[in-house]
PDB file of N, CA and C in Angstrom:
ATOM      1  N   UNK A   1     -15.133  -7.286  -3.204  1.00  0.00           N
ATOM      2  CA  UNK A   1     -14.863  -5.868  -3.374  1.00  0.00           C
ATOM      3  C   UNK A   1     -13.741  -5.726  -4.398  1.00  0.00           C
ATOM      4  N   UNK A   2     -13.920  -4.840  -5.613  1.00  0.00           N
ATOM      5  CA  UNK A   2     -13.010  -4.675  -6.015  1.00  0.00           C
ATOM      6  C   UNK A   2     -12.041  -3.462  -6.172  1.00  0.00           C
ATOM      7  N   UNK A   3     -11.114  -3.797  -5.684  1.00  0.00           N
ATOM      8  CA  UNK A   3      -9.957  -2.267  -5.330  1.00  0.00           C
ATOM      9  C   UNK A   3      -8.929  -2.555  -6.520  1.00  0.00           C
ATOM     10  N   UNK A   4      -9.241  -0.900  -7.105  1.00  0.00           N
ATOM     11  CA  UNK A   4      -8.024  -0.469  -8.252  1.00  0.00           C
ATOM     12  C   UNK A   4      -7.113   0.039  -8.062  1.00  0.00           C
ATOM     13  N   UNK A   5      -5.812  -0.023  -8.407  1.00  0.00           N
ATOM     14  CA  UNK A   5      -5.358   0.622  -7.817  1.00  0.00           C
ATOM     15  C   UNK A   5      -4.633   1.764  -8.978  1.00  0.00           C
ATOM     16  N   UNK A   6      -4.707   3.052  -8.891  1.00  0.00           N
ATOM     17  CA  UNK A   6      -4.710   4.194  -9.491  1.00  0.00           C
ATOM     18  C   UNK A   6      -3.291   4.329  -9.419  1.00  0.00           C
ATOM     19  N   UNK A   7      -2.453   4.533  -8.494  1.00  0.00           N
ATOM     20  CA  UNK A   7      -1.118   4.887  -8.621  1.00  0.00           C
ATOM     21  C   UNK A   7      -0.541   4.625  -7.020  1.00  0.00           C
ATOM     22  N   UNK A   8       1.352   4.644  -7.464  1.00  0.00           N
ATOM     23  CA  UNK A   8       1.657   4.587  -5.993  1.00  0.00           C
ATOM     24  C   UNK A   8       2.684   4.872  -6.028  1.00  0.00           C
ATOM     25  N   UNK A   9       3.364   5.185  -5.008  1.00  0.00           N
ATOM     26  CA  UNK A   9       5.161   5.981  -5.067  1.00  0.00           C
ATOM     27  C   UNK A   9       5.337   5.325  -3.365  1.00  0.00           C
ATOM     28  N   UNK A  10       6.737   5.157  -3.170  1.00  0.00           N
ATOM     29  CA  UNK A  10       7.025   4.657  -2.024  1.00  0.00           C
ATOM     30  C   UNK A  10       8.912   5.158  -2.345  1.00  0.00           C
ATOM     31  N   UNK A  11       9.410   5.808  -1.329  1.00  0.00           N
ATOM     32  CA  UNK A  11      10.505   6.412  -1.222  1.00  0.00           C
ATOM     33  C   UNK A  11      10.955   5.863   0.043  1.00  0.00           C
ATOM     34  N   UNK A  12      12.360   5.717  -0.074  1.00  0.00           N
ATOM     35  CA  UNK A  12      13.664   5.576   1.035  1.00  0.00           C
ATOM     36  C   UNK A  12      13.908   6.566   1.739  1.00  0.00           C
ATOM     37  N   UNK A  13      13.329   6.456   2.875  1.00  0.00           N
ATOM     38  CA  UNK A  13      13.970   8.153   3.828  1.00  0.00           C
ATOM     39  C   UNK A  13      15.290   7.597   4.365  1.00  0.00           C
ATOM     40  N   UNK A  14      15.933   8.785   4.684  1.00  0.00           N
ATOM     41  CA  UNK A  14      17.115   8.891   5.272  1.00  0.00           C
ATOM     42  C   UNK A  14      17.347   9.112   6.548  1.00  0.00           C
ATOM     43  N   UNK A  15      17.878   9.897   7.428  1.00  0.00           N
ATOM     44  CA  UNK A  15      18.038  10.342   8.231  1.00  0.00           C
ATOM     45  C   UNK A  15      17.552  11.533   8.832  1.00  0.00           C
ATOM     46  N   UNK A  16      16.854  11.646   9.596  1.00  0.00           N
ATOM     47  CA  UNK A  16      16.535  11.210  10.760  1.00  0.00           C
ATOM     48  C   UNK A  16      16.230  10.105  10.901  1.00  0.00           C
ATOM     49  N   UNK A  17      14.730  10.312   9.963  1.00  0.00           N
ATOM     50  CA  UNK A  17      13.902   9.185  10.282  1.00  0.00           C
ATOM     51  C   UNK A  17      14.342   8.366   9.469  1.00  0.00           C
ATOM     52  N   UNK A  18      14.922   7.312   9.547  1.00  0.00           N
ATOM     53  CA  UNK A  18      15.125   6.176   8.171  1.00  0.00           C
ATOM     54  C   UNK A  18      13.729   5.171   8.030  1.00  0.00           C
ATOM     55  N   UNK A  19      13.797   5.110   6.936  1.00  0.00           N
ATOM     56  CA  UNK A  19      12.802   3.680   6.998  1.00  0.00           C
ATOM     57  C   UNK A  19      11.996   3.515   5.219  1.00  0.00           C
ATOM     58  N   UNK A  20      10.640   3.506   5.089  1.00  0.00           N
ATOM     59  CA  UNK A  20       9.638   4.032   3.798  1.00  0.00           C
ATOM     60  C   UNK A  20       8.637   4.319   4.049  1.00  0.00           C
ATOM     61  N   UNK A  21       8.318   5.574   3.163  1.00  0.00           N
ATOM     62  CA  UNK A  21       6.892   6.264   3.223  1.00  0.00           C
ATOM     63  C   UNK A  21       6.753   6.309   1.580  1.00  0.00           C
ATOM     64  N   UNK A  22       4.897   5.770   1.895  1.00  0.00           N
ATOM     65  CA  UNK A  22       4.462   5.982   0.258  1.00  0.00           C
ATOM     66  C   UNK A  22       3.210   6.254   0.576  1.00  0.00           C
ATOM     67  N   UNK A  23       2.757   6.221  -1.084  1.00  0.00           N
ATOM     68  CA  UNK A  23       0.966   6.654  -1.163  1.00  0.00           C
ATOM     69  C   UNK A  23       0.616   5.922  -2.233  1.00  0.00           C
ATOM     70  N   UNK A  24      -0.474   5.107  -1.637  1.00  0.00           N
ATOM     71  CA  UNK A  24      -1.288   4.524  -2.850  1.00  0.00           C
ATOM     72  C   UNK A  24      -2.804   5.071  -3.125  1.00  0.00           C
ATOM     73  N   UNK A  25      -2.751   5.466  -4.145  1.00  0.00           N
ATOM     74  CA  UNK A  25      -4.367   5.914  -4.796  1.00  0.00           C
ATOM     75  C   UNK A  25      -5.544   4.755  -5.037  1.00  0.00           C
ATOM     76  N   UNK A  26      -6.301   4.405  -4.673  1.00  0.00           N
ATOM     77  CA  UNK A  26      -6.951   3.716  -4.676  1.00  0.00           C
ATOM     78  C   UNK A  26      -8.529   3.631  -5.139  1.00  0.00           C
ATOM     79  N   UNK A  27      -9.332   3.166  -6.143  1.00  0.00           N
ATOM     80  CA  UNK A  27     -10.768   3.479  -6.466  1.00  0.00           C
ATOM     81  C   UNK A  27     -11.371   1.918  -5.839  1.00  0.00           C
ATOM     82  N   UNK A  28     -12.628   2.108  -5.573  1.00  0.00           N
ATOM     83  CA  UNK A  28     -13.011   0.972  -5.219  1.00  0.00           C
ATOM     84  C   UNK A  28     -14.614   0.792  -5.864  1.00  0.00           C
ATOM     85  N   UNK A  29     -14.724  -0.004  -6.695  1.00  0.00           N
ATOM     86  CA  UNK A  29     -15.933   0.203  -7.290  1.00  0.00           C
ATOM     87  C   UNK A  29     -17.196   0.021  -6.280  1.00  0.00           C
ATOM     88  N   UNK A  30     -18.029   0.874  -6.945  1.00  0.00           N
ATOM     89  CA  UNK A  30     -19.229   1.402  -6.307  1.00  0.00           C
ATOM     90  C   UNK A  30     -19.460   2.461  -5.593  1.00  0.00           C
ATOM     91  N   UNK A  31     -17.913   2.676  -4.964  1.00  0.00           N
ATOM     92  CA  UNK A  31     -17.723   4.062  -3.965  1.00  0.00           C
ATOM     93  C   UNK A  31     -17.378   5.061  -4.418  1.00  0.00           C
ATOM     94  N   UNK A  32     -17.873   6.464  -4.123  1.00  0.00           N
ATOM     95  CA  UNK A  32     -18.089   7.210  -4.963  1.00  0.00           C
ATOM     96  C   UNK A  32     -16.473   8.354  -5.127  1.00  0.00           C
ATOM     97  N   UNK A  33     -16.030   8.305  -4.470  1.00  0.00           N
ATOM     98  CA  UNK A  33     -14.988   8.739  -3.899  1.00  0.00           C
ATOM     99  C   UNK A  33     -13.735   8.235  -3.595  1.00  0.00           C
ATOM    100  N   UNK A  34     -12.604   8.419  -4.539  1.00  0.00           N
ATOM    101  CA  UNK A  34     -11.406   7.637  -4.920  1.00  0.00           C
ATOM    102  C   UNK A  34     -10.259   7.939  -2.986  1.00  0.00           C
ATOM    103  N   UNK A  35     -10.094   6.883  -2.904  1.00  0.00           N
ATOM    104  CA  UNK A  35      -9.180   7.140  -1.359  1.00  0.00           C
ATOM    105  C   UNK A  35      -7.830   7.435  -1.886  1.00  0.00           C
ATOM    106  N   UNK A  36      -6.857   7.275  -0.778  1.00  0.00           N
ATOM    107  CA  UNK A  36      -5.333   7.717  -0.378  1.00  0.00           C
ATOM    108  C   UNK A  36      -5.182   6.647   1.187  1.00  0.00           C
ATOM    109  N   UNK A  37      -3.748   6.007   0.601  1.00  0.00           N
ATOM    110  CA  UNK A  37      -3.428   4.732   1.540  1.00  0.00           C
ATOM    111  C   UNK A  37      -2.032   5.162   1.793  1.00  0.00           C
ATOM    112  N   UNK A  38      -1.496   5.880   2.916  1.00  0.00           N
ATOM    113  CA  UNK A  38      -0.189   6.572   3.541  1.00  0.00           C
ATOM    114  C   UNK A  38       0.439   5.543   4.185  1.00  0.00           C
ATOM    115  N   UNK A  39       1.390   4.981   3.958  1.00  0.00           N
ATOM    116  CA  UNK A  39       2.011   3.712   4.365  1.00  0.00           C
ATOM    117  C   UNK A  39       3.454   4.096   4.889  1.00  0.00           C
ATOM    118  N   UNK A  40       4.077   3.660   5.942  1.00  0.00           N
ATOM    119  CA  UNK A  40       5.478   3.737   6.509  1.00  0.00           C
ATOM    120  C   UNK A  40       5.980   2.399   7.141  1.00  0.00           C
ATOM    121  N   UNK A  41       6.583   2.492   6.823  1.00  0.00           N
ATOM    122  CA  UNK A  41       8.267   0.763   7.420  1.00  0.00           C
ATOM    123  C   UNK A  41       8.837   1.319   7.852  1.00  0.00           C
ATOM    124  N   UNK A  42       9.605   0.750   8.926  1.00  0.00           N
ATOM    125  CA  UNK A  42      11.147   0.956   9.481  1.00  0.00           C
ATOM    126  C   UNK A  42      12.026   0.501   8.368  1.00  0.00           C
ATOM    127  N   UNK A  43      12.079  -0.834   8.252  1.00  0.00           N
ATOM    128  CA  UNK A  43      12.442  -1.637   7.709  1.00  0.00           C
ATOM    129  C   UNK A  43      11.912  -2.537   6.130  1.00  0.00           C
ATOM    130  N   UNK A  44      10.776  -2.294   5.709  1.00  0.00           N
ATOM    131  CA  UNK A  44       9.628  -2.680   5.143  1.00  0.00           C
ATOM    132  C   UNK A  44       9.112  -3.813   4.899  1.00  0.00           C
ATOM    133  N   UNK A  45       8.951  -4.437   6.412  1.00  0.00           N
ATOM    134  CA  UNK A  45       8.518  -5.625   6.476  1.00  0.00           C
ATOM    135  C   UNK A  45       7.301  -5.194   7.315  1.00  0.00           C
ATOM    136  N   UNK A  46       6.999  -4.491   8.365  1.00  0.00           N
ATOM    137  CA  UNK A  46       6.121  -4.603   8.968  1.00  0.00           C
ATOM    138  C   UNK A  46       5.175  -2.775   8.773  1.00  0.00           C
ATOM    139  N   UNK A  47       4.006  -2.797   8.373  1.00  0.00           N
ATOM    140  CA  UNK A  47       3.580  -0.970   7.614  1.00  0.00           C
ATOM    141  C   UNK A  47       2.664  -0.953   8.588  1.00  0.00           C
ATOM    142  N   UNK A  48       2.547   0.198   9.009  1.00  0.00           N
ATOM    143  CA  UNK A  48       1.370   1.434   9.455  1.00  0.00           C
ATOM    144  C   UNK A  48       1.331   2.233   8.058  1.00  0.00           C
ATOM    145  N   UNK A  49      -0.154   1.913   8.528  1.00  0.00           N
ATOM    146  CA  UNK A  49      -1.015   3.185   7.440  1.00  0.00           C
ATOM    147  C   UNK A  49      -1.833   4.075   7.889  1.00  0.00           C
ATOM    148  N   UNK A  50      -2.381   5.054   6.662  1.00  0.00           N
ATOM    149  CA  UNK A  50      -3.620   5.925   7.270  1.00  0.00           C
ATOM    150  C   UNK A  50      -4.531   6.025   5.870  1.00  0.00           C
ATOM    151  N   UNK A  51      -5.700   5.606   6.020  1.00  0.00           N
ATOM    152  CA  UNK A  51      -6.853   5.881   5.063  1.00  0.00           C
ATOM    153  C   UNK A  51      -7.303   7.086   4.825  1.00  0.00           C
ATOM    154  N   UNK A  52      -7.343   7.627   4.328  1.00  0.00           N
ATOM    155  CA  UNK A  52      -8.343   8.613   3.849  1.00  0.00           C
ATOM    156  C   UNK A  52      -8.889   8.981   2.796  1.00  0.00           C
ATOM    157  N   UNK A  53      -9.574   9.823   2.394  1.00  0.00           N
ATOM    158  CA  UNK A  53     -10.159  10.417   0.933  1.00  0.00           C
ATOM    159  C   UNK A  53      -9.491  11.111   0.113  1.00  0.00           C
ATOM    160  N   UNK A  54      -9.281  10.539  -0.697  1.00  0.00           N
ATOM    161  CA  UNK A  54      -8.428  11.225  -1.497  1.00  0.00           C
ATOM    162  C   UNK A  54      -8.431  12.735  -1.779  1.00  0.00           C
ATOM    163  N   UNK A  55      -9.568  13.009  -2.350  1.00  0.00           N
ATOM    164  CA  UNK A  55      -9.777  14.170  -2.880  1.00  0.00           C
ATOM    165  C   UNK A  55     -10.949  15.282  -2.108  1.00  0.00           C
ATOM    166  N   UNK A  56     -12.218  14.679  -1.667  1.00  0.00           N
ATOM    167  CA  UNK A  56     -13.488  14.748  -1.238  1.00  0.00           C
ATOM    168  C   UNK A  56     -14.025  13.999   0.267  1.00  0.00           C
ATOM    169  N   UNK A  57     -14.694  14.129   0.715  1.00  0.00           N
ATOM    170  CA  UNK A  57     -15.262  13.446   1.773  1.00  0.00           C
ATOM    171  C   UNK A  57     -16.374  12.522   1.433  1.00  0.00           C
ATOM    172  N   UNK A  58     -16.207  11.575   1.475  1.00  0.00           N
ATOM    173  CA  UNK A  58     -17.463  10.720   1.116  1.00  0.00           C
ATOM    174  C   UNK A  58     -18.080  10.181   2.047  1.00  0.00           C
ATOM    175  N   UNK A  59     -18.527   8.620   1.761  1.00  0.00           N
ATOM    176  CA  UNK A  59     -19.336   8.705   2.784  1.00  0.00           C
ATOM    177  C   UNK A  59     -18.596   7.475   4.234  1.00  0.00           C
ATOM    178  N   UNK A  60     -18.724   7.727   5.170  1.00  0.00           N
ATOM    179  CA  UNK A  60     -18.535   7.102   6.483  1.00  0.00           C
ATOM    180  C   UNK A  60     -18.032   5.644   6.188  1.00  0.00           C
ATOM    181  N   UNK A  61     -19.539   5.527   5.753  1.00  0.00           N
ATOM    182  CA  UNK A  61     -20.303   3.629   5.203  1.00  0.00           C
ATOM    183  C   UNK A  61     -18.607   3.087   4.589  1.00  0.00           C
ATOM    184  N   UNK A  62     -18.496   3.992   3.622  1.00  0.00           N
ATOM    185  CA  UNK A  62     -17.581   3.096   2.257  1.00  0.00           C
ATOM    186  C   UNK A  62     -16.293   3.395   3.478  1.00  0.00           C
ATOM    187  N   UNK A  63     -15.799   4.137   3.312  1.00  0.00           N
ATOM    188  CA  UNK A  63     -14.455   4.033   3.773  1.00  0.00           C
ATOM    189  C   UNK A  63     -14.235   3.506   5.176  1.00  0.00           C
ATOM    190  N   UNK A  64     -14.864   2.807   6.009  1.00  0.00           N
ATOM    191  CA  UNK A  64     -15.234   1.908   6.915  1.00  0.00           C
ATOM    192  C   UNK A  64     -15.417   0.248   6.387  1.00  0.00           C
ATOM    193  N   UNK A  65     -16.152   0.191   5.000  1.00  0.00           N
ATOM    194  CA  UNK A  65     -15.759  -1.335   4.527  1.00  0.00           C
ATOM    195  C   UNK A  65     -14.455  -1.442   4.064  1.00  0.00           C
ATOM    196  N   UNK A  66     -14.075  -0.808   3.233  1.00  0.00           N
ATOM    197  CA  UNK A  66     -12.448  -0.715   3.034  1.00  0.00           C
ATOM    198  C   UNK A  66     -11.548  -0.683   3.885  1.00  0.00           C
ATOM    199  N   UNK A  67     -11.808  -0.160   5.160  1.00  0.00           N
ATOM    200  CA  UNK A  67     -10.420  -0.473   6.464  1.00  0.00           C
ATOM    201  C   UNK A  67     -10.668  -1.826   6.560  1.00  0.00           C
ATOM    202  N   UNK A  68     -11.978  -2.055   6.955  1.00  0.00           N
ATOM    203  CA  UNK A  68     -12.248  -3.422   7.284  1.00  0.00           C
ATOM    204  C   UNK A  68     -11.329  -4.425   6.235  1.00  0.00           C
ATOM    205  N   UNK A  69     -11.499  -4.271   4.879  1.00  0.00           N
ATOM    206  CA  UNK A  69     -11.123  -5.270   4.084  1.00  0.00           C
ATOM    207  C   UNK A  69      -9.403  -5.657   4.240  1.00  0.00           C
ATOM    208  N   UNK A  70      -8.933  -3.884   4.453  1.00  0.00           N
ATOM    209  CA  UNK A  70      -7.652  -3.619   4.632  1.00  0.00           C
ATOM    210  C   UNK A  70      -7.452  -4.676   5.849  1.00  0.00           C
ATOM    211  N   UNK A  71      -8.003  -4.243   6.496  1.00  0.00           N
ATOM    212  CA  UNK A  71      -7.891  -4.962   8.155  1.00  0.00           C
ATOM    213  C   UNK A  71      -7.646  -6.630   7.998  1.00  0.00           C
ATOM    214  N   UNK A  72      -8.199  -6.868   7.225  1.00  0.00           N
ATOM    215  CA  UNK A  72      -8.812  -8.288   7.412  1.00  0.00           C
ATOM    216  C   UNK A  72      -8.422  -9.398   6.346  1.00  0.00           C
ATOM    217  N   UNK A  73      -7.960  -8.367   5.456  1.00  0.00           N
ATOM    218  CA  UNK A  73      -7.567  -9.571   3.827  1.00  0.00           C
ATOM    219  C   UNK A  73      -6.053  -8.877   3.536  1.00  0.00           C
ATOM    220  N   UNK A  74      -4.936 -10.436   4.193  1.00  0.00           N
ATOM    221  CA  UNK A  74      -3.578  -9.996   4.159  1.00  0.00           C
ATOM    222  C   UNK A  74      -3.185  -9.891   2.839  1.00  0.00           C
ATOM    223  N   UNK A  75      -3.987 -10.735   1.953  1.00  0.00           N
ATOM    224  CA  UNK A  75      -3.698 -11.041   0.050  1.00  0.00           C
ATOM    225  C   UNK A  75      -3.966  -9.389  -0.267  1.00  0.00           C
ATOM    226  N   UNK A  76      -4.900  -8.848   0.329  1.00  0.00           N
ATOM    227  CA  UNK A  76      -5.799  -7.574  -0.658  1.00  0.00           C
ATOM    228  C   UNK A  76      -4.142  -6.587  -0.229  1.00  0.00           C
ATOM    229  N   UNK A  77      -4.067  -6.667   1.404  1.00  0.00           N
ATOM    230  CA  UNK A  77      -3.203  -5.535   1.946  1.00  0.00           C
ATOM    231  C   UNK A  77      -1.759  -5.724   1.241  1.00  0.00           C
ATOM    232  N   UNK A  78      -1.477  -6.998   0.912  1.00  0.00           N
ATOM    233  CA  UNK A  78       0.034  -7.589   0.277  1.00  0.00           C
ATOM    234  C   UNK A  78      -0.041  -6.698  -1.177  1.00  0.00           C
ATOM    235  N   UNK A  79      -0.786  -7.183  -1.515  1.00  0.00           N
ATOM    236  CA  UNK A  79      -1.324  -6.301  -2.762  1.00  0.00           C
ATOM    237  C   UNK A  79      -0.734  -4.983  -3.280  1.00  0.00           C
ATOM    238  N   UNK A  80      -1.607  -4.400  -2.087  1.00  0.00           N
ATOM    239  CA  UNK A  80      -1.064  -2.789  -2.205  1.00  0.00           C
ATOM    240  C   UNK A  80       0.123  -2.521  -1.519  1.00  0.00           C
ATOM    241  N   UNK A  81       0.881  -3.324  -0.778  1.00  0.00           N
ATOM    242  CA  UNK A  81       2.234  -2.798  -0.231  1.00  0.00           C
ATOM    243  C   UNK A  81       2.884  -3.342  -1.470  1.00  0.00           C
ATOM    244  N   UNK A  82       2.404  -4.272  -2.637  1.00  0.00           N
ATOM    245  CA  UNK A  82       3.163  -4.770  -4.033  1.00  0.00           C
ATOM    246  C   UNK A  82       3.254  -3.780  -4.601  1.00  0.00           C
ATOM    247  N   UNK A  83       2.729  -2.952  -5.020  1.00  0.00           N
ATOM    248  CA  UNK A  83       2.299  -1.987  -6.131  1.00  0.00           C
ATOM    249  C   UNK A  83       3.115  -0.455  -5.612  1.00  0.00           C
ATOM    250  N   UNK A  84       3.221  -0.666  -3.878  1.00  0.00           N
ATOM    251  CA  UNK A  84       4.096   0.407  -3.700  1.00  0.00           C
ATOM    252  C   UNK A  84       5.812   0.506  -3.822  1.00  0.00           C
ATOM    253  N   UNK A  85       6.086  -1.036  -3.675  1.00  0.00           N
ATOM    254  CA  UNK A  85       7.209  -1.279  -4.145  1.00  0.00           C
ATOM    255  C   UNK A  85       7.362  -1.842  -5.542  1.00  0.00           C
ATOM    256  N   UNK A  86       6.591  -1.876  -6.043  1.00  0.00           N
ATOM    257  CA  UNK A  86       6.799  -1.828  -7.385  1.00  0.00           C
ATOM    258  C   UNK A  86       6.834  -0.797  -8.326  1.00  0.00           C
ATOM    259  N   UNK A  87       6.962   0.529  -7.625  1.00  0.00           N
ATOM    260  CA  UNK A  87       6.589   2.013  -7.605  1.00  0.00           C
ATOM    261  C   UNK A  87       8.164   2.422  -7.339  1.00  0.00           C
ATOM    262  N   UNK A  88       8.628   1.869  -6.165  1.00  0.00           N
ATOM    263  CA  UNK A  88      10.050   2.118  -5.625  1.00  0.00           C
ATOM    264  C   UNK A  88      11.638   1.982  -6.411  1.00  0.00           C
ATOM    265  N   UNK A  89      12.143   2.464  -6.521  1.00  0.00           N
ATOM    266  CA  UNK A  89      13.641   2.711  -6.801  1.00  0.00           C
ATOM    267  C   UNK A  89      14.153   1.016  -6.684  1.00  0.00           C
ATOM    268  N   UNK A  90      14.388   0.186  -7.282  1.00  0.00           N
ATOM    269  CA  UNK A  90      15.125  -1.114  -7.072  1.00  0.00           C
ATOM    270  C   UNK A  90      16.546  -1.112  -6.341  1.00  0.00           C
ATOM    271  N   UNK A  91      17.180  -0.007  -6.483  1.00  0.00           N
ATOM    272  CA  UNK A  91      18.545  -0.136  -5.573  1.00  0.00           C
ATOM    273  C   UNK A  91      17.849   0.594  -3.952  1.00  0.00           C
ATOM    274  N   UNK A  92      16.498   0.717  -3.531  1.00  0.00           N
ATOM    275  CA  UNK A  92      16.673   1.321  -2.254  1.00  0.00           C
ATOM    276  C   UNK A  92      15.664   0.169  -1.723  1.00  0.00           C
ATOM    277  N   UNK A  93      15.508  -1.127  -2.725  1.00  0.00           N
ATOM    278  CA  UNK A  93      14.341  -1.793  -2.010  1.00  0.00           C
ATOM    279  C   UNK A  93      15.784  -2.923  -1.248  1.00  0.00           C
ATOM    280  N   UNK A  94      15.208  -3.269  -0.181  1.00  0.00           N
ATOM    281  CA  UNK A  94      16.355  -3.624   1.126  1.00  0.00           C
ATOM    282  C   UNK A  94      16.479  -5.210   0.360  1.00  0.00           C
ATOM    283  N   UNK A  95      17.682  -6.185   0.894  1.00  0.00           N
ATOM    284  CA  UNK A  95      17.574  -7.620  -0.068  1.00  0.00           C
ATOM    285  C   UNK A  95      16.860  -8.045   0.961  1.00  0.00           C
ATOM    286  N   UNK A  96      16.380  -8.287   1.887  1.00  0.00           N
ATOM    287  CA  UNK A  96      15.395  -8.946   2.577  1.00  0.00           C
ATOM    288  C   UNK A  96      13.958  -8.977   1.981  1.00  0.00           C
ATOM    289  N   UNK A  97      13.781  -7.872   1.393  1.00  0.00           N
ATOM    290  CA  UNK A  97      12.732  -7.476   1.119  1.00  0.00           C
ATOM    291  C   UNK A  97      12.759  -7.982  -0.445  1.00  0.00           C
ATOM    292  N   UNK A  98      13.512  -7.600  -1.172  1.00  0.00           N
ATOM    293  CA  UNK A  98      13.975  -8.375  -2.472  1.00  0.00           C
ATOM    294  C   UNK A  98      13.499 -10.283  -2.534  1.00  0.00           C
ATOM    295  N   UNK A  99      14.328 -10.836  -1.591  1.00  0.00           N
ATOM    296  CA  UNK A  99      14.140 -11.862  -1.703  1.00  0.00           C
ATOM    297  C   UNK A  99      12.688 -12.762  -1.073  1.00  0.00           C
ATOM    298  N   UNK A 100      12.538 -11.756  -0.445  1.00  0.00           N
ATOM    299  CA  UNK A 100      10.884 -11.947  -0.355  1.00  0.00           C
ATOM    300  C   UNK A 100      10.073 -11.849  -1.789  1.00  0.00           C
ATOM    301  N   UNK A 101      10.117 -11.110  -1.858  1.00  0.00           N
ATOM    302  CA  UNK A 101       9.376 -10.749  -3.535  1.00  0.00           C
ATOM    303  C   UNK A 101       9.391 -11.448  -4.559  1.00  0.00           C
ATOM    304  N   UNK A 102      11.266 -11.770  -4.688  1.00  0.00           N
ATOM    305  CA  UNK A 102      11.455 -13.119  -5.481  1.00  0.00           C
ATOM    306  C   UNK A 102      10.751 -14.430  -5.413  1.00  0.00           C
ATOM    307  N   UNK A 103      10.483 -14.671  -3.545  1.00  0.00           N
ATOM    308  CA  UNK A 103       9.804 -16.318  -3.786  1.00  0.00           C
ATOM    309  C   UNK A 103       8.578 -16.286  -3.769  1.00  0.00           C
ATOM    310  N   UNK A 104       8.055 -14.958  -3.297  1.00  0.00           N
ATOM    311  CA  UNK A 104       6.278 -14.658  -3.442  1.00  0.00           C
ATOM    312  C   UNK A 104       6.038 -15.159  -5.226  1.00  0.00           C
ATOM    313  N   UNK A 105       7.253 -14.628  -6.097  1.00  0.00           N
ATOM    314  CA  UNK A 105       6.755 -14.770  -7.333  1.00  0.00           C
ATOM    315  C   UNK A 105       6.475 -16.098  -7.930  1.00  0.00           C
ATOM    316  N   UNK A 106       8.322 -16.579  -7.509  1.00  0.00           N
ATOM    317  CA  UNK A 106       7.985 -17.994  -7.550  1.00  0.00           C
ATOM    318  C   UNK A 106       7.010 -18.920  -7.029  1.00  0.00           C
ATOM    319  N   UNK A 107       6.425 -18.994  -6.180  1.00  0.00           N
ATOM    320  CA  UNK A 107       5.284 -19.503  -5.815  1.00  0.00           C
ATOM    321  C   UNK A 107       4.429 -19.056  -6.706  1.00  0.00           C
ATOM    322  N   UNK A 108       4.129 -17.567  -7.228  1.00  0.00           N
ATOM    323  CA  UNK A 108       2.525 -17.774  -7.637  1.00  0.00           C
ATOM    324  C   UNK A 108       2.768 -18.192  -9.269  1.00  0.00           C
ATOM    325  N   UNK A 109       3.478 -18.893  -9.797  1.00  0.00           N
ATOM    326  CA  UNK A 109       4.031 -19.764 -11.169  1.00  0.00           C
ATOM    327  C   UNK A 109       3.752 -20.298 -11.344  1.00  0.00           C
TER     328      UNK A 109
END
């Protein structure tokens, strides 16, 4: 399956709620209907999301293989939590999270 990814923003909340909320845009070829991937951290190590359609309602089928993939392929899901912090403010991304990123890179060298 191949997932594009269109755009993404991921912001530092404050108080009350502290933690991150973002959105990734997502096309997935063949499906007719571009999604929306709503993502939140406490901390941003561990995300809840919510799928939906971006724009339109499509069909059942597609956006049911895509949770699945979400579900099931930690590389695909790493992916898109990459692209949301790579979207993010560098002074609000946490150093835990930093230095994660750093040796993910180093490794893939």
């Amino acid at each position: 399956m191949n997932i594009m990814i269109r755009s993404a923003k991921l912001e530092k909340l404050e108080e009350p709620e502290k933690g991150f909320v973002g959105k990734v845009e997502l096309e997935v070829e063949g499906h007719a209907e571009p999604y929306e991937l709503t993502l939140f951290s406490k901390r941003g190590t561990d995300w809840d999301y919510s799928l939906h359609f971006l724009n339109e309602s499509g069909k059942e089928e597609e956006i049911e293989v895509l949770e699945t993939v979400i579900e099931e392929n930690d590389d695909e899901f790493d992916r898109i939590i990459d692209a949301a912090w790579d979207a993010c403010d560098v002074a609000d991304i946490p150093p835990h999270v930093q230095r994660e990123r750093e040796e993910a890179s180093t490794s893939n060298d």
